[in-house]
N, C-alpha and C. Protein backbone atom coordinates (compact mmCIF):
# COMPACT_ATOMS: atom_id res chain seq x y z
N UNK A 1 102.79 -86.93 124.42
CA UNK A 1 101.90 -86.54 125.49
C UNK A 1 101.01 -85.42 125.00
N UNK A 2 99.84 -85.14 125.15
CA UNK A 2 98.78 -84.35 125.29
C UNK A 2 98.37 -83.63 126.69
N UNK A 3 98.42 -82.46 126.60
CA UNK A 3 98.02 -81.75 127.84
C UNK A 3 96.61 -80.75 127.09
N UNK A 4 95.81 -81.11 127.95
CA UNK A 4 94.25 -80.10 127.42
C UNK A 4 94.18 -78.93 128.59
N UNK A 5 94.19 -77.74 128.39
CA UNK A 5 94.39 -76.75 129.27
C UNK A 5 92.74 -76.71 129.29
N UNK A 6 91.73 -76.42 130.27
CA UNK A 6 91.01 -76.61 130.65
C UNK A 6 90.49 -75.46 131.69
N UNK A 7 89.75 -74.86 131.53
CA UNK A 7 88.85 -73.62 132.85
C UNK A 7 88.52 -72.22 131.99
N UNK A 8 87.62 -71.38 132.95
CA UNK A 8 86.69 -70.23 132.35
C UNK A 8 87.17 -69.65 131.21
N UNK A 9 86.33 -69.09 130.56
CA UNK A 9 86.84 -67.89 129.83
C UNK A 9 87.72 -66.76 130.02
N UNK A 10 89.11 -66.00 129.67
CA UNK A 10 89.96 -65.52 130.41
C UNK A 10 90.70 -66.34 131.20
N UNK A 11 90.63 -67.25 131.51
CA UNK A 11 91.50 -67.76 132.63
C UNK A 11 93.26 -67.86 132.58
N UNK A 12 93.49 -67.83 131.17
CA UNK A 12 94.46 -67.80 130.68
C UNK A 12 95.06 -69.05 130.13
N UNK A 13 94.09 -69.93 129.87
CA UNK A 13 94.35 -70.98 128.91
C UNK A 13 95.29 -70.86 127.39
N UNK A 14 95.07 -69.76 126.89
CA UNK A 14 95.28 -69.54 126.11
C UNK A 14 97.16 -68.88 125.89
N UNK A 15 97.31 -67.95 126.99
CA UNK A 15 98.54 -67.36 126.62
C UNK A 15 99.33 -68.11 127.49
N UNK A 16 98.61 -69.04 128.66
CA UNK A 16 99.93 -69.98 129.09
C UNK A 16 100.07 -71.12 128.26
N UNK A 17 99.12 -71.40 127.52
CA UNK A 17 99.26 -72.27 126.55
C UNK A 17 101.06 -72.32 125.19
N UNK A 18 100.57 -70.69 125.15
CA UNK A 18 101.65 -70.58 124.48
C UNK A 18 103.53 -70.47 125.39
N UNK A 19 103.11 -70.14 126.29
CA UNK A 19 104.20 -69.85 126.92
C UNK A 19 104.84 -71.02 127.46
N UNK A 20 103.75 -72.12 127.60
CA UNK A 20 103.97 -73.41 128.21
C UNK A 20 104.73 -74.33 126.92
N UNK A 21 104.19 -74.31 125.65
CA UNK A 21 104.38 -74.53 124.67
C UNK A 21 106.59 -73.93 124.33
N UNK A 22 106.34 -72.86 124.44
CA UNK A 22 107.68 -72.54 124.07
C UNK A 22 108.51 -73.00 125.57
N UNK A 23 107.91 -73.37 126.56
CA UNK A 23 108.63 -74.20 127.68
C UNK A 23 109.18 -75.74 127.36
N UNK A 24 108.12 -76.09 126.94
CA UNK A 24 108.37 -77.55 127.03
C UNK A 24 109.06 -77.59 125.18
N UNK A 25 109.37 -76.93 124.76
CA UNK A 25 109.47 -77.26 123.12
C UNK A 25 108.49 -77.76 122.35
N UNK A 26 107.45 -77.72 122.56
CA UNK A 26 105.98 -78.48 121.34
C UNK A 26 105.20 -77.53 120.94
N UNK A 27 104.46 -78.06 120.24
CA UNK A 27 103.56 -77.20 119.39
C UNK A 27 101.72 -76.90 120.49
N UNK A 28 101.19 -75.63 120.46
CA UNK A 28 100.24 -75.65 121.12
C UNK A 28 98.89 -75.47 119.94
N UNK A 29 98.01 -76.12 120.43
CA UNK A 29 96.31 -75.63 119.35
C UNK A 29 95.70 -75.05 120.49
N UNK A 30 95.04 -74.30 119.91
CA UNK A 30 93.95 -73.29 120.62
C UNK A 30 92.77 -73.57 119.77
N UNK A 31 91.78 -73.97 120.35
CA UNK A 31 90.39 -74.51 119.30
C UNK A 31 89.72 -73.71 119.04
N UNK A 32 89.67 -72.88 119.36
CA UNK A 32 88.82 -71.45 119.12
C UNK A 32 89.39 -70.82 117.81
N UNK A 33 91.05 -70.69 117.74
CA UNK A 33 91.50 -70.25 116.42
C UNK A 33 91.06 -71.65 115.69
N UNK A 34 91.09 -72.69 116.06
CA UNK A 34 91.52 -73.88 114.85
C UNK A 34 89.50 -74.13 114.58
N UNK A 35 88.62 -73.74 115.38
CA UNK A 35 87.55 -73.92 115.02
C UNK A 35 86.95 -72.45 113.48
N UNK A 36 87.83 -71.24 113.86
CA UNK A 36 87.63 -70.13 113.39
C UNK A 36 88.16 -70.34 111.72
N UNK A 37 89.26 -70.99 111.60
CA UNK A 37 90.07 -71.17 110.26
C UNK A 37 89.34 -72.94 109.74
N UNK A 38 88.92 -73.38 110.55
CA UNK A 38 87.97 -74.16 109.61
C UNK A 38 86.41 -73.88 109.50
N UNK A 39 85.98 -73.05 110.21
CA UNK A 39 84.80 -72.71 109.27
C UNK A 39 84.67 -71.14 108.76
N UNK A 40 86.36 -70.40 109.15
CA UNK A 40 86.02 -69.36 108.59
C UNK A 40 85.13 -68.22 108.83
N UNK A 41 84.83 -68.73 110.18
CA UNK A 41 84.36 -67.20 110.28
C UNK A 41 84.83 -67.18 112.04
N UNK A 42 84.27 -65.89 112.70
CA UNK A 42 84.63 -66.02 114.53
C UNK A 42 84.21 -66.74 114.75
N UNK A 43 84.38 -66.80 116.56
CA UNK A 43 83.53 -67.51 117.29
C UNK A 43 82.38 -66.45 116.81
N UNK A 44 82.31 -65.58 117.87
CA UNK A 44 81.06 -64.69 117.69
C UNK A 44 79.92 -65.31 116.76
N UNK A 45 80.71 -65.02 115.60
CA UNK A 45 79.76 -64.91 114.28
C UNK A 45 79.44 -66.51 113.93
N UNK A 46 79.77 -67.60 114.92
CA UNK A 46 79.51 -68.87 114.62
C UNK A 46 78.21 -69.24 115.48
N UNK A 47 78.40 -68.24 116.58
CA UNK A 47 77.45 -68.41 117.61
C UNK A 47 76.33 -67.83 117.12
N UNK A 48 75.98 -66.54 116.96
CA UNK A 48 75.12 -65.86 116.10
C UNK A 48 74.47 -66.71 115.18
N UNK A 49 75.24 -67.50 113.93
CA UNK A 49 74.45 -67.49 112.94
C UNK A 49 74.14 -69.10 112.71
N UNK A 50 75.02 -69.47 113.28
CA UNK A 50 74.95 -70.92 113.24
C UNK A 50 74.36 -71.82 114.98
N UNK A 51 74.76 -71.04 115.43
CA UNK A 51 74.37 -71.38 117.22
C UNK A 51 74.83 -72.59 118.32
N UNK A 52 74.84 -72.63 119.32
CA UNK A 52 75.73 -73.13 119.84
C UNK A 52 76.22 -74.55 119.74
N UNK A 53 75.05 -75.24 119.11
CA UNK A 53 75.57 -76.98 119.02
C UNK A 53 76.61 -77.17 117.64
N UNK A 54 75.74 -76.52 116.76
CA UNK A 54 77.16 -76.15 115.96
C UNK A 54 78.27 -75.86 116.20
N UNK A 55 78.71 -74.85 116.84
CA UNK A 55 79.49 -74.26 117.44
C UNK A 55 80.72 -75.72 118.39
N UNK A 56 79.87 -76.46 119.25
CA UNK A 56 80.46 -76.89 119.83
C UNK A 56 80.61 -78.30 119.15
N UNK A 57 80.17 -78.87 117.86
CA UNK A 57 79.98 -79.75 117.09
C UNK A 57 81.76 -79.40 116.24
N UNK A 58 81.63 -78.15 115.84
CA UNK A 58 82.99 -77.68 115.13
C UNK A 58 84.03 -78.04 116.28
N UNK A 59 83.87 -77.85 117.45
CA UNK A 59 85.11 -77.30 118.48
C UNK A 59 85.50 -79.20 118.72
N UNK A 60 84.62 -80.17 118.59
CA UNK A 60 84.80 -81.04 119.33
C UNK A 60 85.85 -82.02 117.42
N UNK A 61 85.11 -81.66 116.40
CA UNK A 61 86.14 -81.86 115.71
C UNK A 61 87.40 -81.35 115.65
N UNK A 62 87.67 -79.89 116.00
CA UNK A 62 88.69 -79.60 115.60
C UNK A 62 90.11 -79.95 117.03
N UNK A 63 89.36 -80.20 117.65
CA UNK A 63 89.85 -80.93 119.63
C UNK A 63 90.50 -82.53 118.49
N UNK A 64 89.41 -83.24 117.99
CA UNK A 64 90.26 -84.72 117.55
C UNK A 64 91.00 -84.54 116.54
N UNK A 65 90.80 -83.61 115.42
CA UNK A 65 91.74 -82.92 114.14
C UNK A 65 93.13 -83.04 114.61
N UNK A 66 93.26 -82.38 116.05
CA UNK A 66 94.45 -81.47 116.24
C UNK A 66 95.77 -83.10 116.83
N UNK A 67 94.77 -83.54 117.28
CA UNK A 67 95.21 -85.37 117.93
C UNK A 67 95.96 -85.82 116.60
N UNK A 68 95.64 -85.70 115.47
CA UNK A 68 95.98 -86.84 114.29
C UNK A 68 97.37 -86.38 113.96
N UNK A 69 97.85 -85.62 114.60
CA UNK A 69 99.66 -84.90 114.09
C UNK A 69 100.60 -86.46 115.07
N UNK A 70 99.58 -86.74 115.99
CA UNK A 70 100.51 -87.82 116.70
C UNK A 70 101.98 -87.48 117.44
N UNK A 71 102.18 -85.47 117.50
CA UNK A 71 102.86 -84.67 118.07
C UNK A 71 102.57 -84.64 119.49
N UNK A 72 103.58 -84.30 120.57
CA UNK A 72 103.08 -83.74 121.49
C UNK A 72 102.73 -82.51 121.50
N UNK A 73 101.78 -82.49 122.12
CA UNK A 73 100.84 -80.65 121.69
C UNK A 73 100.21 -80.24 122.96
N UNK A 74 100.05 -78.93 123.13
CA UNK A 74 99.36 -78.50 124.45
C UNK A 74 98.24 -77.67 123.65
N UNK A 75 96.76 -78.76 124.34
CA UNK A 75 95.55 -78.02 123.42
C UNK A 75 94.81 -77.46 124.40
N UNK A 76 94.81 -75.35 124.37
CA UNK A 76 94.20 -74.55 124.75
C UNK A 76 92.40 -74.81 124.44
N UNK A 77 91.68 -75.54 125.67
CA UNK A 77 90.15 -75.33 124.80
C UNK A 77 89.69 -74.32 125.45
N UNK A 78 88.31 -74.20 124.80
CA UNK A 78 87.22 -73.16 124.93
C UNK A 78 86.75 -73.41 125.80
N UNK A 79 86.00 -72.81 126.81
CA UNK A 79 85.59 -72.37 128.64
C UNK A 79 85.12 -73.52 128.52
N UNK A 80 83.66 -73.32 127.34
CA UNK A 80 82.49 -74.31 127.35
C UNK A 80 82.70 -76.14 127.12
N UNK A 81 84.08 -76.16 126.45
CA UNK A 81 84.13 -76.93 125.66
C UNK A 81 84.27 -78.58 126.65
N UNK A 82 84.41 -78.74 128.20
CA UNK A 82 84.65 -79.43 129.11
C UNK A 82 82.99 -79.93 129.23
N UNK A 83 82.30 -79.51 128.92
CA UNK A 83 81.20 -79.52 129.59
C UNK A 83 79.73 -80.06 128.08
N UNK A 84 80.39 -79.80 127.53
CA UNK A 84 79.30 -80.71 126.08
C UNK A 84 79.77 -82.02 125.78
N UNK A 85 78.38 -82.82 126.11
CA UNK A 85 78.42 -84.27 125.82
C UNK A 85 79.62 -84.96 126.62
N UNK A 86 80.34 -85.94 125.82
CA UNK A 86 81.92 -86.43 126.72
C UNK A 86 83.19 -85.81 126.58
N UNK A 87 83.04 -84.17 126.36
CA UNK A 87 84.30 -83.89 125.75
C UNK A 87 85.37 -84.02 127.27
N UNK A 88 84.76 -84.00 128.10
CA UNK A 88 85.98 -84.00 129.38
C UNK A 88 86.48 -85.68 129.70
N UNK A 89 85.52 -86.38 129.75
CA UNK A 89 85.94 -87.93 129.67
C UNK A 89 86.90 -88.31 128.79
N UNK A 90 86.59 -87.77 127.28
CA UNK A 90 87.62 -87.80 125.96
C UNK A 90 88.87 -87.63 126.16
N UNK A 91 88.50 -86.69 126.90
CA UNK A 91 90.04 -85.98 126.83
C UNK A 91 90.81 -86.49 127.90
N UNK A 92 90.84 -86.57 129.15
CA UNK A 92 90.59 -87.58 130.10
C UNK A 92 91.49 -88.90 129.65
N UNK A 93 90.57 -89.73 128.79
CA UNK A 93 91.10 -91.25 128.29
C UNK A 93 92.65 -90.70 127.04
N UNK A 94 92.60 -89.40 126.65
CA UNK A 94 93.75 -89.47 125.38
C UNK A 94 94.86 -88.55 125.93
N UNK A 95 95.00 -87.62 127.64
CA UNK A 95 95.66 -86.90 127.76
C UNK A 95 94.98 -86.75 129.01
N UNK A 96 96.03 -85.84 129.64
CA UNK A 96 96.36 -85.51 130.55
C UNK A 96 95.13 -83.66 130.65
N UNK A 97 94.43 -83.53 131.57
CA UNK A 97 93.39 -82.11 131.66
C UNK A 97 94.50 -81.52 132.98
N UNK A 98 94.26 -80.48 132.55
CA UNK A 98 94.93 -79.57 133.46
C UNK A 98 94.09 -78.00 134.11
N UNK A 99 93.49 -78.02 134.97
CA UNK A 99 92.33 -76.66 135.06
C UNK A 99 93.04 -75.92 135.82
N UNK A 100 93.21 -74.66 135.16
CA UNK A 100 93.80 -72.92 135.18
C UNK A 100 92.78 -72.60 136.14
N UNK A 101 92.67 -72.92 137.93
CA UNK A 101 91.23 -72.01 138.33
C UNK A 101 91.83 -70.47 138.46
N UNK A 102 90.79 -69.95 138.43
CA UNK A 102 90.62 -68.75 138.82
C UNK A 102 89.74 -68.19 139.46
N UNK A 103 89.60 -66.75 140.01
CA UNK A 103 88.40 -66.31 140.76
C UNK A 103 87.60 -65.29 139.55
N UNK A 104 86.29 -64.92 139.30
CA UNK A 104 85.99 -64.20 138.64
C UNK A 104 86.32 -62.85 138.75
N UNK A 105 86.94 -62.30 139.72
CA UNK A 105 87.41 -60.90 139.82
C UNK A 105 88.62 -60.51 139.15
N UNK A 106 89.29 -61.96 139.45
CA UNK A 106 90.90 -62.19 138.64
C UNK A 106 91.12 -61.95 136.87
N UNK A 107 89.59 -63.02 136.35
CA UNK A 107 89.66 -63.20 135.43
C UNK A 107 89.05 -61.59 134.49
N UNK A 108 88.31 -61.08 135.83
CA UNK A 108 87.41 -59.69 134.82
C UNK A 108 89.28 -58.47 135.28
N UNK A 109 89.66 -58.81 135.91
CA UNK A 109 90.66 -58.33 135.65
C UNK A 109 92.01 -57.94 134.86
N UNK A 110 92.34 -59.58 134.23
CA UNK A 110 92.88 -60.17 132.88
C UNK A 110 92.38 -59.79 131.71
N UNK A 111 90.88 -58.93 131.86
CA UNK A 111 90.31 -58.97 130.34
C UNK A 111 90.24 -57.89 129.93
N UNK A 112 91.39 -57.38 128.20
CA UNK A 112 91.33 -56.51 127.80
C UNK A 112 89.96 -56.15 127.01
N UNK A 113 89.74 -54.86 126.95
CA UNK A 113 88.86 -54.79 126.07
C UNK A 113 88.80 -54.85 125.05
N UNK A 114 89.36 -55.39 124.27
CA UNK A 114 89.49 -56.46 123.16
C UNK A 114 88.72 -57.91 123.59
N UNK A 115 89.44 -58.43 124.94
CA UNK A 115 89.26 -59.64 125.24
C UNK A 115 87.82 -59.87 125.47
N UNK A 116 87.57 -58.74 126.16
CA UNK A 116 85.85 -58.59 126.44
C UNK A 116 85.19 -58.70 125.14
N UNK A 117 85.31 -57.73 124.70
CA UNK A 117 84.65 -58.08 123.10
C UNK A 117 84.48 -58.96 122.35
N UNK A 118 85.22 -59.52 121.96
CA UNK A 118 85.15 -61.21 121.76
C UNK A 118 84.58 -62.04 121.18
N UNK A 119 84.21 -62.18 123.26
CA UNK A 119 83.85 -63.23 123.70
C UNK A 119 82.09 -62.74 123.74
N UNK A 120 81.27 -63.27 123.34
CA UNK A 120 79.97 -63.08 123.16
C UNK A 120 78.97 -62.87 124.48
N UNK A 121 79.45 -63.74 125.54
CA UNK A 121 78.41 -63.51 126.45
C UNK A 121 79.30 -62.61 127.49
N UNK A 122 80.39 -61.95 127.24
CA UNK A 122 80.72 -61.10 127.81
C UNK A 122 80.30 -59.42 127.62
N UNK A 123 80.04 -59.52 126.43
CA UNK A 123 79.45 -58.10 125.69
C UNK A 123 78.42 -57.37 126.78
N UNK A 124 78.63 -55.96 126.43
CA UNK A 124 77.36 -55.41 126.64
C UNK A 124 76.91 -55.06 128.41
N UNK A 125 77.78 -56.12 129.24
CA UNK A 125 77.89 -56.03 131.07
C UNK A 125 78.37 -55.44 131.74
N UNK A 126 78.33 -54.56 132.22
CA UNK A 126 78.65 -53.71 133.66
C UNK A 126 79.94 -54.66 134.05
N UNK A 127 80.69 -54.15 134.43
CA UNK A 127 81.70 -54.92 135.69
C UNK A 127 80.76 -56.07 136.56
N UNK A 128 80.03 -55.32 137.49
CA UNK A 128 79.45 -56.08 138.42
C UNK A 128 78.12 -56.94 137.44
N UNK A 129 77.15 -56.34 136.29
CA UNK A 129 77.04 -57.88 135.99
C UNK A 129 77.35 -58.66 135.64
N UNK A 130 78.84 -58.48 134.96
CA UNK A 130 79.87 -59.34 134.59
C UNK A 130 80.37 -60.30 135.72
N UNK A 131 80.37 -60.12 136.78
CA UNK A 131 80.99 -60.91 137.93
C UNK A 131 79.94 -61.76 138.59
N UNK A 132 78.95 -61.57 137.90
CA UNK A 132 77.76 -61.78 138.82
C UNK A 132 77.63 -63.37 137.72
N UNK A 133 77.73 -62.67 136.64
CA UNK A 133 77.41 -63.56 135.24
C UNK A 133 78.78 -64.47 135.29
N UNK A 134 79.44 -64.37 135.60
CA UNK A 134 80.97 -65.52 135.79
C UNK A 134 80.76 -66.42 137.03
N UNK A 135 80.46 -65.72 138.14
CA UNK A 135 80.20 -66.26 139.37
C UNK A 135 78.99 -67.81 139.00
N UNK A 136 78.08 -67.96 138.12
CA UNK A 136 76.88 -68.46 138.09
C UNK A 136 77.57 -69.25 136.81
N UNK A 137 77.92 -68.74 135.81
CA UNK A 137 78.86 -69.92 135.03
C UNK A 137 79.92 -71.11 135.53
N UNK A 138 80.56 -70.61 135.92
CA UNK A 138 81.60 -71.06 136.63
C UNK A 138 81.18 -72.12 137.64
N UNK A 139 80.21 -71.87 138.16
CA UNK A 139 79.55 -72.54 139.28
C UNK A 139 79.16 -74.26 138.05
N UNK A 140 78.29 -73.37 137.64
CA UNK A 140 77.59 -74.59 136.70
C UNK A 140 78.69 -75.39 135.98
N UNK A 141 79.83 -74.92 136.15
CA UNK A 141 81.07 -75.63 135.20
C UNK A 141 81.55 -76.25 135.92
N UNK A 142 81.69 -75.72 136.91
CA UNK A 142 82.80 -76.85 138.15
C UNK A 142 83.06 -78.34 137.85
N UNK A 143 81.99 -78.69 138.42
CA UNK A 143 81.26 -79.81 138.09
C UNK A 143 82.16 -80.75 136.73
N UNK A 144 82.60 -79.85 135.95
CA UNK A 144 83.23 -80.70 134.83
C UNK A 144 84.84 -80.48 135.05
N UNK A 145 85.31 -78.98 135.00
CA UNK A 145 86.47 -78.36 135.26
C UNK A 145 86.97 -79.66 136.67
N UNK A 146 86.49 -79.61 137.51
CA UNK A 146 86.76 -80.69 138.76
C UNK A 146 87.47 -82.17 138.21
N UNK A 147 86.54 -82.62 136.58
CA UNK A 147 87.38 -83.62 136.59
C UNK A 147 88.74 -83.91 136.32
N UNK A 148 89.44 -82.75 136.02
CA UNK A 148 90.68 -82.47 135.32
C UNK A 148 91.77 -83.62 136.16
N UNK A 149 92.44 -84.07 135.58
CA UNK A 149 93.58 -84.96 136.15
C UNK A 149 94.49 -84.58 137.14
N UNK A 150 94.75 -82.54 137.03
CA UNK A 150 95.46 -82.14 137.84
C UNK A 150 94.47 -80.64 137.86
N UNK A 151 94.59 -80.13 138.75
CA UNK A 151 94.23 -78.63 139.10
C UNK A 151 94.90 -77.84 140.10
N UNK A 152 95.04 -76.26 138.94
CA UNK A 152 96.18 -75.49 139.87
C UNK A 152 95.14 -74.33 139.75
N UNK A 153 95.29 -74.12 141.57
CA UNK A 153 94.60 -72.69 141.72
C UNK A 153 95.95 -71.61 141.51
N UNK A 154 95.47 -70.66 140.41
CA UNK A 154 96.28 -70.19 139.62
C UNK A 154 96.54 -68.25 140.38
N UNK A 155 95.04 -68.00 141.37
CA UNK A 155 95.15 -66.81 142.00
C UNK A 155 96.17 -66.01 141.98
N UNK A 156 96.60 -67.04 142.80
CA UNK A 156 98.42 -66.14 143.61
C UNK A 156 98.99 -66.57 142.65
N UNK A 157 99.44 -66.63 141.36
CA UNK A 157 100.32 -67.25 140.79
C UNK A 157 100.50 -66.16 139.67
N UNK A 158 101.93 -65.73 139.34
CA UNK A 158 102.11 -65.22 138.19
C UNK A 158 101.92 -66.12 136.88
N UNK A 159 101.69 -65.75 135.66
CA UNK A 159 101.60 -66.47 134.29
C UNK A 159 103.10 -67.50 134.20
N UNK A 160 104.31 -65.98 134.81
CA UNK A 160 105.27 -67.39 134.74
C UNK A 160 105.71 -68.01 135.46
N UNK A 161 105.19 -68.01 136.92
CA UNK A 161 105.09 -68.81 137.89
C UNK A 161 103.98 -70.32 137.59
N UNK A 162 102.98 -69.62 137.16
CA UNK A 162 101.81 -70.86 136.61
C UNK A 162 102.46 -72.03 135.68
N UNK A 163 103.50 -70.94 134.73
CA UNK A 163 103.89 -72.08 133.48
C UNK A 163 105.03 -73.07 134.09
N UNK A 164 106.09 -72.37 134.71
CA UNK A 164 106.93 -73.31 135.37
C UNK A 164 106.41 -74.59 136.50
N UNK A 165 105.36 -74.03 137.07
CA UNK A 165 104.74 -74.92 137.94
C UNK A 165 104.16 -76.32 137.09
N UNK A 166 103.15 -76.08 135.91
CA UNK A 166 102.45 -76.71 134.92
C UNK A 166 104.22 -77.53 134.19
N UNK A 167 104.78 -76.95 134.23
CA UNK A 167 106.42 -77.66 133.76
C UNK A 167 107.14 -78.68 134.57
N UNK A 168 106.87 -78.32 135.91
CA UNK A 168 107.40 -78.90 136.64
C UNK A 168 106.47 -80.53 137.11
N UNK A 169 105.56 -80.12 137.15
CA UNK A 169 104.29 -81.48 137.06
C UNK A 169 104.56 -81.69 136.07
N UNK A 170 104.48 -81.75 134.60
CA UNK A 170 104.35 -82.03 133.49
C UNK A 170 105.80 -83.69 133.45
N UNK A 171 107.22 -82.79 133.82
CA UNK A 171 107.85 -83.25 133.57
C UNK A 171 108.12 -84.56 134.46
N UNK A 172 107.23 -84.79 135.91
CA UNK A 172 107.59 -85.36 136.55
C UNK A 172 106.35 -86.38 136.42
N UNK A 173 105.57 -86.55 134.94
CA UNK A 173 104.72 -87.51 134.74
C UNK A 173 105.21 -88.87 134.15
């Protein structure tokens, strides 16, 4: 089985990924690291110098790369990554999408400043234009995030309340 964790930036795709991962016993990819160690450099610095179709050209190989182990795996993607070309249909026809919602206050809340840093179009924003700038992403994302197979509004939910929940669906597929 394949589970594609799916929603915003911060949302916590990433560390329930792992936590979900040491739940269920399998191995998790995060495409953002697996896009970073095959071309070797950040995101950031992929976005910058190479720019975003690239960017999402790398992410959408390293999304089918991670498929060829023929393992069950829980693959953490990138915010954007639902929303270029068919990557949500793809994923869709080979696995199971699962969308982490969140509210943007939640998520600017979750984000260390590390985490802020990052992430490129987070740089450089005020709190409030940060919320303002999530609010208007997010919006424009729905639209894809919506097609997910299952969706858990994640608000009220602790990380390990979220993972047991995502466990408990999982197992009863």
């Amino acid at each position: 089985m394949i589970l594609f964790l799916v929603g915003y930036a911060g949302s916590g795709k990433s560390t329930l990924g792992r936590y979900l991962a040491r739940r269920l016993s399998c191995q998790v990819v995060d495409t953002d690291k697996r896009v970073e160690q095959m071309v070797g450099a950040s995101v950031a610095d992929i976005f910058h110098y190479e720019g975003e179709e690239y960017f999402r050209q790398a992410e959408r190989e390293a999304l089918e790369s991670a498929l060829s182990s023929g393992d069950t795996l829980i693959i953490s993607t990138g915010g954007g990554l639902p929303t270029w070309r068919d990557n949500m249909e793809w994923m869709n026809g080979v696995g199971v999408t699962i969308y982490l919602k969140r509210t943007p206050e939640q998520i600017l809340s979750r984000l260390s400043a590390y985490g802020r840093e990052k992430r490129p179009m987070f740089r450089g924003k005020s709190d409030e234009e940060l919320l303002e700038f999530m609010r208007e992403q997010m919006a424009m994302r729905e639209e894809y995030y919506a097609k997910s197979k299952i969706s858990i509004d994640c608000t009220s939910m602790s990380d390990d309340a979220a993972v047991e929940y995502i466990a408990n669906i999982v197992t009863n597929l």
